[in-house]
Protein backbone atom coordinates (compact mmCIF):
# COMPACT_ATOMS: atom_id res chain seq x y z
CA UNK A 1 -39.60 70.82 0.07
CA UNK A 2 -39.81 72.40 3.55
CA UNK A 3 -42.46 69.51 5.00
CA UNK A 4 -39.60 66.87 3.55
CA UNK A 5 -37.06 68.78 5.30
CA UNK A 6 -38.30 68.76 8.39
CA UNK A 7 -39.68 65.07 8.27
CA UNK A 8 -35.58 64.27 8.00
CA UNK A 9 -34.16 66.66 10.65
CA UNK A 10 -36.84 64.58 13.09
CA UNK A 11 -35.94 61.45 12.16
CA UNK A 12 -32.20 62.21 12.23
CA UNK A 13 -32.81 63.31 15.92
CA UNK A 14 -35.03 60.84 17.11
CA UNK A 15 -32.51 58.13 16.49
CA UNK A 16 -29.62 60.27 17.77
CA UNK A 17 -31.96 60.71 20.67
CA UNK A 18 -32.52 56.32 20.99
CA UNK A 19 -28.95 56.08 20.86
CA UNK A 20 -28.21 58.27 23.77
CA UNK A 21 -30.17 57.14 25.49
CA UNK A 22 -29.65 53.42 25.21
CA UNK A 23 -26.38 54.20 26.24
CA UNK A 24 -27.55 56.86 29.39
CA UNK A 25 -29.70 53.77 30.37
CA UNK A 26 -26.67 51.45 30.71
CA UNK A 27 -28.68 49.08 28.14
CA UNK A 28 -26.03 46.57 26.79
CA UNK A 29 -25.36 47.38 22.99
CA UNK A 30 -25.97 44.15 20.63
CA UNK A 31 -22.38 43.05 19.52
CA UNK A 32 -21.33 41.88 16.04
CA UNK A 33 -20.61 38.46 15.01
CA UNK A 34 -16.59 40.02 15.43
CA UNK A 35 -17.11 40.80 18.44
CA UNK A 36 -19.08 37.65 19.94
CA UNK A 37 -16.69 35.08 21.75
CA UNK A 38 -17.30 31.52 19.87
CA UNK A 39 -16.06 28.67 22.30
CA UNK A 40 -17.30 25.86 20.30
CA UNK A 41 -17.45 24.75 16.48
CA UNK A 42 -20.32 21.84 15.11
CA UNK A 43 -19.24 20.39 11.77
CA UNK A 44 -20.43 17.38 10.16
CA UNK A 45 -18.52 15.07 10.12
CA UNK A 46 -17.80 10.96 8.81
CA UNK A 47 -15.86 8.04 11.32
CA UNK A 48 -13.00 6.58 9.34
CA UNK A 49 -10.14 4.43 10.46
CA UNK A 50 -7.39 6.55 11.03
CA UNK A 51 -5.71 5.07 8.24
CA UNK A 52 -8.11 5.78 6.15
CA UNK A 53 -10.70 3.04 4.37
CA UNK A 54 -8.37 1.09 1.87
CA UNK A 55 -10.18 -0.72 -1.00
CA UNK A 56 -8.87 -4.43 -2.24
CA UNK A 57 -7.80 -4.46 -5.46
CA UNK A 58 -6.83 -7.95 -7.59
CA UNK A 59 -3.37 -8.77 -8.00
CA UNK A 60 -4.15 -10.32 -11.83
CA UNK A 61 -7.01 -11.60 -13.36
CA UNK A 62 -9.34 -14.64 -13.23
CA UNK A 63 -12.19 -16.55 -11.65
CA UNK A 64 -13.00 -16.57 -8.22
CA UNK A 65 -12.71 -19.95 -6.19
CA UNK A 66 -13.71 -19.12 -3.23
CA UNK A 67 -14.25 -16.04 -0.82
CA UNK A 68 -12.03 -16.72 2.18
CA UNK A 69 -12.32 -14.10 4.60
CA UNK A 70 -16.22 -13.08 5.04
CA UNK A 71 -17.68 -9.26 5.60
CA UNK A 72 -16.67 -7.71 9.37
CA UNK A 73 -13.85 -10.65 9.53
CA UNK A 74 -10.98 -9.53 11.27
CA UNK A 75 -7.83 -10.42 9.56
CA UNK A 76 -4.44 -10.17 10.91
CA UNK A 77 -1.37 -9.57 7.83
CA UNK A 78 -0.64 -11.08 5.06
CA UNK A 79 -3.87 -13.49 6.09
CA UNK A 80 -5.72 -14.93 3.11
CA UNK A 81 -8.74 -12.45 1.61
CA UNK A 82 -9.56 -14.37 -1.93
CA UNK A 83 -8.52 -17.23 -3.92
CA UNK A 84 -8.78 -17.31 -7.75
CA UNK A 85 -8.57 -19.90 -9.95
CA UNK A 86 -4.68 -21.76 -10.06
CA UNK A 87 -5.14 -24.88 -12.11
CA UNK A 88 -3.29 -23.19 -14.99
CA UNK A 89 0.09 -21.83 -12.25
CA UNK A 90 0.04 -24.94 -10.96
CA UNK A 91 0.76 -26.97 -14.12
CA UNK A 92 3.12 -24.32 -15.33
CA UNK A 93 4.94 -24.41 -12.11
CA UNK A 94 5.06 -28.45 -12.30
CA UNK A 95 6.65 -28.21 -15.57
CA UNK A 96 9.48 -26.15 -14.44
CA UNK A 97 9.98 -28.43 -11.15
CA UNK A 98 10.02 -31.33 -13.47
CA UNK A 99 13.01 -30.07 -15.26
CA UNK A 100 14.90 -30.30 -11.97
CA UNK A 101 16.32 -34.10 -11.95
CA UNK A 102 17.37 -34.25 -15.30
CA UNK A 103 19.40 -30.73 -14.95
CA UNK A 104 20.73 -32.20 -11.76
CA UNK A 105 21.89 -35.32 -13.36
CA UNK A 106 23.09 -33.35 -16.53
CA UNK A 107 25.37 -31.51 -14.53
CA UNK A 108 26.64 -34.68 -12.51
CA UNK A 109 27.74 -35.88 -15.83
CA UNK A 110 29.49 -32.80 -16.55
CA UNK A 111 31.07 -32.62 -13.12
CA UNK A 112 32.31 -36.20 -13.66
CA UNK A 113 33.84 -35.99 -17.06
CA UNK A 114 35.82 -33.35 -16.00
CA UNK A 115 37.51 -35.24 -13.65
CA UNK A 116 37.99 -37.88 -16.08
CA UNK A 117 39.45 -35.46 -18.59
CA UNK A 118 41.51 -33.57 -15.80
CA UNK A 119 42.97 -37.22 -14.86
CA UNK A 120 43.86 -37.88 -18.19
CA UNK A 121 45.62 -33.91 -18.64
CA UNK A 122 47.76 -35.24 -15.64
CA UNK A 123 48.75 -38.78 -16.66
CA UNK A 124 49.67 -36.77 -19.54
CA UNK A 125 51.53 -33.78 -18.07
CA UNK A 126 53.34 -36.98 -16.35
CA UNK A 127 54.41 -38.89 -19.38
CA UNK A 128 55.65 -35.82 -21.01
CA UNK A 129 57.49 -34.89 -18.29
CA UNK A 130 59.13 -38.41 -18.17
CA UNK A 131 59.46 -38.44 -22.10
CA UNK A 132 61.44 -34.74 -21.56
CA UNK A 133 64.39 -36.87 -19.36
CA UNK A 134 64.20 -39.95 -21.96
CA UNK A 135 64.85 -37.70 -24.96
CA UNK A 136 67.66 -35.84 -22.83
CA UNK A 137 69.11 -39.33 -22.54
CA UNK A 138 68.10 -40.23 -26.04
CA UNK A 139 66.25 -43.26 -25.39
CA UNK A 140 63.34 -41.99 -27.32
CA UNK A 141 62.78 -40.25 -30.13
CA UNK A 142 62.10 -36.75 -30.63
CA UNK A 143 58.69 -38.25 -32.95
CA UNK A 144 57.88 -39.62 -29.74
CA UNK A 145 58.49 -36.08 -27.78
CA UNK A 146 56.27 -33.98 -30.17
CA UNK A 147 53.52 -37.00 -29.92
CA UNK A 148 53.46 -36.33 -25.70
CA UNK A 149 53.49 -32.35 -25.81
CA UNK A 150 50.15 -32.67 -29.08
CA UNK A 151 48.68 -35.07 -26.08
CA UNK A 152 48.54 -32.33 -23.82
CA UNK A 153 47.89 -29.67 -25.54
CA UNK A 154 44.93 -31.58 -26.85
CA UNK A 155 43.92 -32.38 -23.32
CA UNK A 156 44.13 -29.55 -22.02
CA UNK A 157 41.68 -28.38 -24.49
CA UNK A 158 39.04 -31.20 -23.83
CA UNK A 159 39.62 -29.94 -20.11
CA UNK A 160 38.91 -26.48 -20.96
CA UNK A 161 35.71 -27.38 -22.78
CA UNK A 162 34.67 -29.92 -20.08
CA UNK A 163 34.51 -27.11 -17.31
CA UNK A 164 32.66 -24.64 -19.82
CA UNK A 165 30.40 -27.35 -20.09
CA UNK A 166 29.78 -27.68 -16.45
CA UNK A 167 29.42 -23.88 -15.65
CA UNK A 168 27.01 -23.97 -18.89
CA UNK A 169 24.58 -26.88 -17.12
CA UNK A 170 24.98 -24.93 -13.86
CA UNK A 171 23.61 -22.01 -15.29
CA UNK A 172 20.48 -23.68 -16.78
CA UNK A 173 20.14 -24.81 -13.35
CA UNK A 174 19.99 -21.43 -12.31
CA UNK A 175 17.94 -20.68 -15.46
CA UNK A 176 15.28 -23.32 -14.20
CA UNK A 177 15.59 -22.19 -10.50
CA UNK A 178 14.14 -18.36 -11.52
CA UNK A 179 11.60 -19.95 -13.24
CA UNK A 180 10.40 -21.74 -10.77
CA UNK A 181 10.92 -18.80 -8.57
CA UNK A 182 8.31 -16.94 -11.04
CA UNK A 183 5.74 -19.45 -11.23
CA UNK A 184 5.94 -19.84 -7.53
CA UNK A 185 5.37 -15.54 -7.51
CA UNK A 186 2.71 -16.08 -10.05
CA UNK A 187 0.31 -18.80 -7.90
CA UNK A 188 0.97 -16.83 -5.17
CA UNK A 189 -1.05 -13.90 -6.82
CA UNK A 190 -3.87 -16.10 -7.29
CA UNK A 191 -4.35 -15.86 -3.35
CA UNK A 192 -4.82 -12.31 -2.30
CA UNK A 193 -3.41 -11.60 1.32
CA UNK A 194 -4.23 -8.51 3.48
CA UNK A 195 -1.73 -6.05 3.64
CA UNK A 196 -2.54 -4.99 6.67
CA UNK A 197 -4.37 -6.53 9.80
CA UNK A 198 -7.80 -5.15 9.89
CA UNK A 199 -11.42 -5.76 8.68
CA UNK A 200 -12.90 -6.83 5.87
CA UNK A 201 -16.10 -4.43 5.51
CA UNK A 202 -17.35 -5.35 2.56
CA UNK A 203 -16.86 -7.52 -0.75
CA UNK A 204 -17.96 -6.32 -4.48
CA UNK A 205 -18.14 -9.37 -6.07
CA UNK A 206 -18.89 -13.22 -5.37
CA UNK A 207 -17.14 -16.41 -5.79
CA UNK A 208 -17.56 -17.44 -9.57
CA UNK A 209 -17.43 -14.29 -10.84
CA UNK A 210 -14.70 -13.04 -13.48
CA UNK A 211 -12.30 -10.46 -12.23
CA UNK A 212 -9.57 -8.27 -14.55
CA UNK A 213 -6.45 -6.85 -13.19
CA UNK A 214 -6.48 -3.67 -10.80
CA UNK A 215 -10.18 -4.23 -10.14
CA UNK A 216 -11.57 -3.09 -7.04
CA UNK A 217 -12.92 -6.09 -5.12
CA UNK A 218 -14.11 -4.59 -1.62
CA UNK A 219 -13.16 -2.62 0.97
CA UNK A 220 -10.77 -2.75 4.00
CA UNK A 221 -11.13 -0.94 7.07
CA UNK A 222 -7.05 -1.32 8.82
CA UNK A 223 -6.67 -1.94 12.84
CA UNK A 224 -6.28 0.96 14.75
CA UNK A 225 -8.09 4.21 16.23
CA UNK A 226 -11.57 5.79 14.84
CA UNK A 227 -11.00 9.37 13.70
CA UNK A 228 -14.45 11.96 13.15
CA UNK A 229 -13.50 13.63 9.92
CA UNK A 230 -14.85 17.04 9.37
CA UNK A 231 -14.61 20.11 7.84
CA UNK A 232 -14.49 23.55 9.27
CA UNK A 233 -15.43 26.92 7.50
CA UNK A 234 -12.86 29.35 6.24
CA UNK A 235 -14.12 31.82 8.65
CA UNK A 236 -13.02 29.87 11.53
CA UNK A 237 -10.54 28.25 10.02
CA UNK A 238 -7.65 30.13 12.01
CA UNK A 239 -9.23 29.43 15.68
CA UNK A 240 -8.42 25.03 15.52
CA UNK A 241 -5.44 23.69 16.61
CA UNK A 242 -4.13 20.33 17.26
CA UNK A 243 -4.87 18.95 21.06
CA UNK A 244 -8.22 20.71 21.14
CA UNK A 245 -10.76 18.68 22.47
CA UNK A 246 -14.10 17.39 20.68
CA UNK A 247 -17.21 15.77 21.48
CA UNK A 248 -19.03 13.15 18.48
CA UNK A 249 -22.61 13.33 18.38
CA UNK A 250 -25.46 11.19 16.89
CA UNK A 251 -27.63 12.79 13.92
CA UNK A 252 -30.59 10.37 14.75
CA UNK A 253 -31.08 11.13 18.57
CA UNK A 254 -28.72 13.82 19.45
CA UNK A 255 -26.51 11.11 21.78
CA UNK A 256 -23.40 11.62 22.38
CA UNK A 257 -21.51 8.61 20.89
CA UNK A 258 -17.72 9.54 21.93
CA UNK A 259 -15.37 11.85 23.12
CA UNK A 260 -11.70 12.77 21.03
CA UNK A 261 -8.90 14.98 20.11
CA UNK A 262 -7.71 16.98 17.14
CA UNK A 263 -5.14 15.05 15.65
CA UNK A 264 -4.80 16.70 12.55
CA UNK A 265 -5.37 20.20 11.01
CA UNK A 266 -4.78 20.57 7.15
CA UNK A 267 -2.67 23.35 6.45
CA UNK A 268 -4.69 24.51 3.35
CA UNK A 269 -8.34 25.03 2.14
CA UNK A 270 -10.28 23.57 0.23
CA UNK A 271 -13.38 22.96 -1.55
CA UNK A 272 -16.19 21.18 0.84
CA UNK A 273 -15.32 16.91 -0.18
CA UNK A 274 -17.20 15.28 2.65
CA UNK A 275 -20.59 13.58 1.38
CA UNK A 276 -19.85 14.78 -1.90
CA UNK A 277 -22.92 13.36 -3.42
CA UNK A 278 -25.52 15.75 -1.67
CA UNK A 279 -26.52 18.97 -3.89
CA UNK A 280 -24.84 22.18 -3.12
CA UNK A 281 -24.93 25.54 -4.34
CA UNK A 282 -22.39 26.88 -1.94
CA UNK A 283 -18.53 27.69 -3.08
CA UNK A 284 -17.33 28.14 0.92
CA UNK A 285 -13.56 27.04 1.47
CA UNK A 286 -13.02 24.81 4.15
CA UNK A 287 -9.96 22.91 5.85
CA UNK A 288 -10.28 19.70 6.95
CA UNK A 289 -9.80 18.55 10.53
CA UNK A 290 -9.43 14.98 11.69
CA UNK A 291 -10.87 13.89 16.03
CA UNK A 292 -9.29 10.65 16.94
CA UNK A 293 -11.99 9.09 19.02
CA UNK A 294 -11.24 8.12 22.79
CA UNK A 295 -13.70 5.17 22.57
CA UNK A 296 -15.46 4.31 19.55
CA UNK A 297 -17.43 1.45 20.64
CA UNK A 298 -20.86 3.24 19.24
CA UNK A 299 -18.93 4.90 16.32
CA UNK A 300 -19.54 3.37 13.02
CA UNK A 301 -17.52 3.45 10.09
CA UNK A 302 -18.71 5.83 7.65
CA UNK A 303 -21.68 7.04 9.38
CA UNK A 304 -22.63 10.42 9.23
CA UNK A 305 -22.53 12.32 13.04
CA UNK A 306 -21.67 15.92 14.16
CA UNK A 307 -18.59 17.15 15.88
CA UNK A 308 -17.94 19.86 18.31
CA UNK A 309 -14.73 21.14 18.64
CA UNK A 310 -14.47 22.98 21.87
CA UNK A 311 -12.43 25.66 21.27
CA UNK A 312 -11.53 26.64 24.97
């Protein structure tokens, strides 16, 4: 018990011995990873657009005729992507246009009997009023009275009926009209348009092939700047701000491929999302941070690269 006590005590003071004199010796102490200054932060990161990669998704369903704009096209908006199959809209829209003539000359015959009919309720209105002054004179008889006020009461009705007959063929005009309108709507789904001006990076299916509703056809990269997407640790999650700058570096040689900004720091974290598909075992938090890229000419979309974010 004695030997192990004294084995301690000379241990205790041979490292309270080091320690003074590391510090007599004006040795510099090794700091801790607190204490170190860290002026720059490497994350992997992917190149995006900075409005994000959009995928093309079919307006309805049917065939493909034909693949109009081709892989790395650039598009400008509303330009044609796709056509599918419109034999079926087109002959459904012909129908309804067909119906157009004889609605027009329905209601031309409408219009034009009730200006016959509202001729005749005048001529009428006329000889009643003239028949009024003859019976007040007695030179007709009040048979002949009561025959000129039925007259024009019965006109009056025909003329009522004529214009409800008119507004009714004016409203299967308009009936016909918004069907055409919709047929017209519906062929023009069978030609899908770009939303946005942009590029077309790449197509999932070919021209033939069957498409449904809501299926995704390809993938659409729209105009604008590159941004390095990337992800920084929780533990330095508090030291990046917005307007920092950033340098974009190549993961096959180490080059430099662009220069950028922070644009974007999320204001939460979250659970690492970036190249999902490796295998982790890790559960850090991270927030993500977005570098638009100054030039991007050696950037490519969805590559993989590494970004410094200089923090001073």
């Amino acid at each position: 018990m004695k030997i192990g006590t004294f084995l301690i005590a000379g241990i205790l003071t041979c490292g309270f011995c080091s320690c003074t004199n590391d510090r007599g010796t004006g040795k510099e102490q090794i700091k801790t990873p607190r204490q170190m200054e860290i002026e720059n932060i490497t994350g992997v990161a992917r190149i995006e657009p900075e409005n994000g990669l959009l995928g093309i998704y079919a307006n309805s369903g049917g065939r493909i005729n034909k693949t109009v704009a081709l892989e790395n096209q650039h598009v400008s908006e509303k330009s044609p992507l796709l056509a599918l199959d419109d034999a079926v809209e087109k002959a459904l829209l012909e129908v309804e246009e067909s119906r157009v003539p004889a609605q027009n000359a329905a209601i031309e015959a409408a219009v034009q009997n009730v200006e016959s009919v509202k001729n005749d309720l005048e001529k009428a209105k006329s000889d009643l009023r003239l028949n009024e002054q003859l019976f007040d004179v007695k030179a007709i008889t009040e048979q002949a009275l009561n025959d000129s006020k039925v007259n024009v009461e019965k006109l009056a009705g025909s003329y009522a009926k004529a214009l409800a007959d008119k507004n009714q063929q004016a409203g299967k005009m308009q009936e016909i009209k918004a069907g055409i309108s919709y047929r017209r709507a519906l062929l023009d789904e069978r030609l899908l348009k770009s939303a946005f001006a942009g590029h077309v990076l790449q197509w999932e299916v070919h021209d033939g092939d069957y498409v449904t509703q809501g299926q995704k056809l390809g993938q659409f990269a729209p105009e604008g700047s590159l941004v390095a997407v990337t992800e920084i640790d929780e533990l330095f999650q508090d030291r990046i701000k917005a307007g920092m700058k950033a340098d974009v570096y190549s993961q096959l040689n180490g080059e430099r491929i662009a220069t950028g900004t922070v644009v974007y720091v999320a204001d939460f974290l979250k659970k690492k999302s970036l190249f999902s598909d490796e295998n982790t075992v890790e559960d850090r938090r991270v927030k993500e941070v977005k570098v638009r890229l100054d030039n991007s000419s050696k950037a490519v979309i969805n590559s993989k690269v590494d970004c410094t974010v200089h923090l001073k």
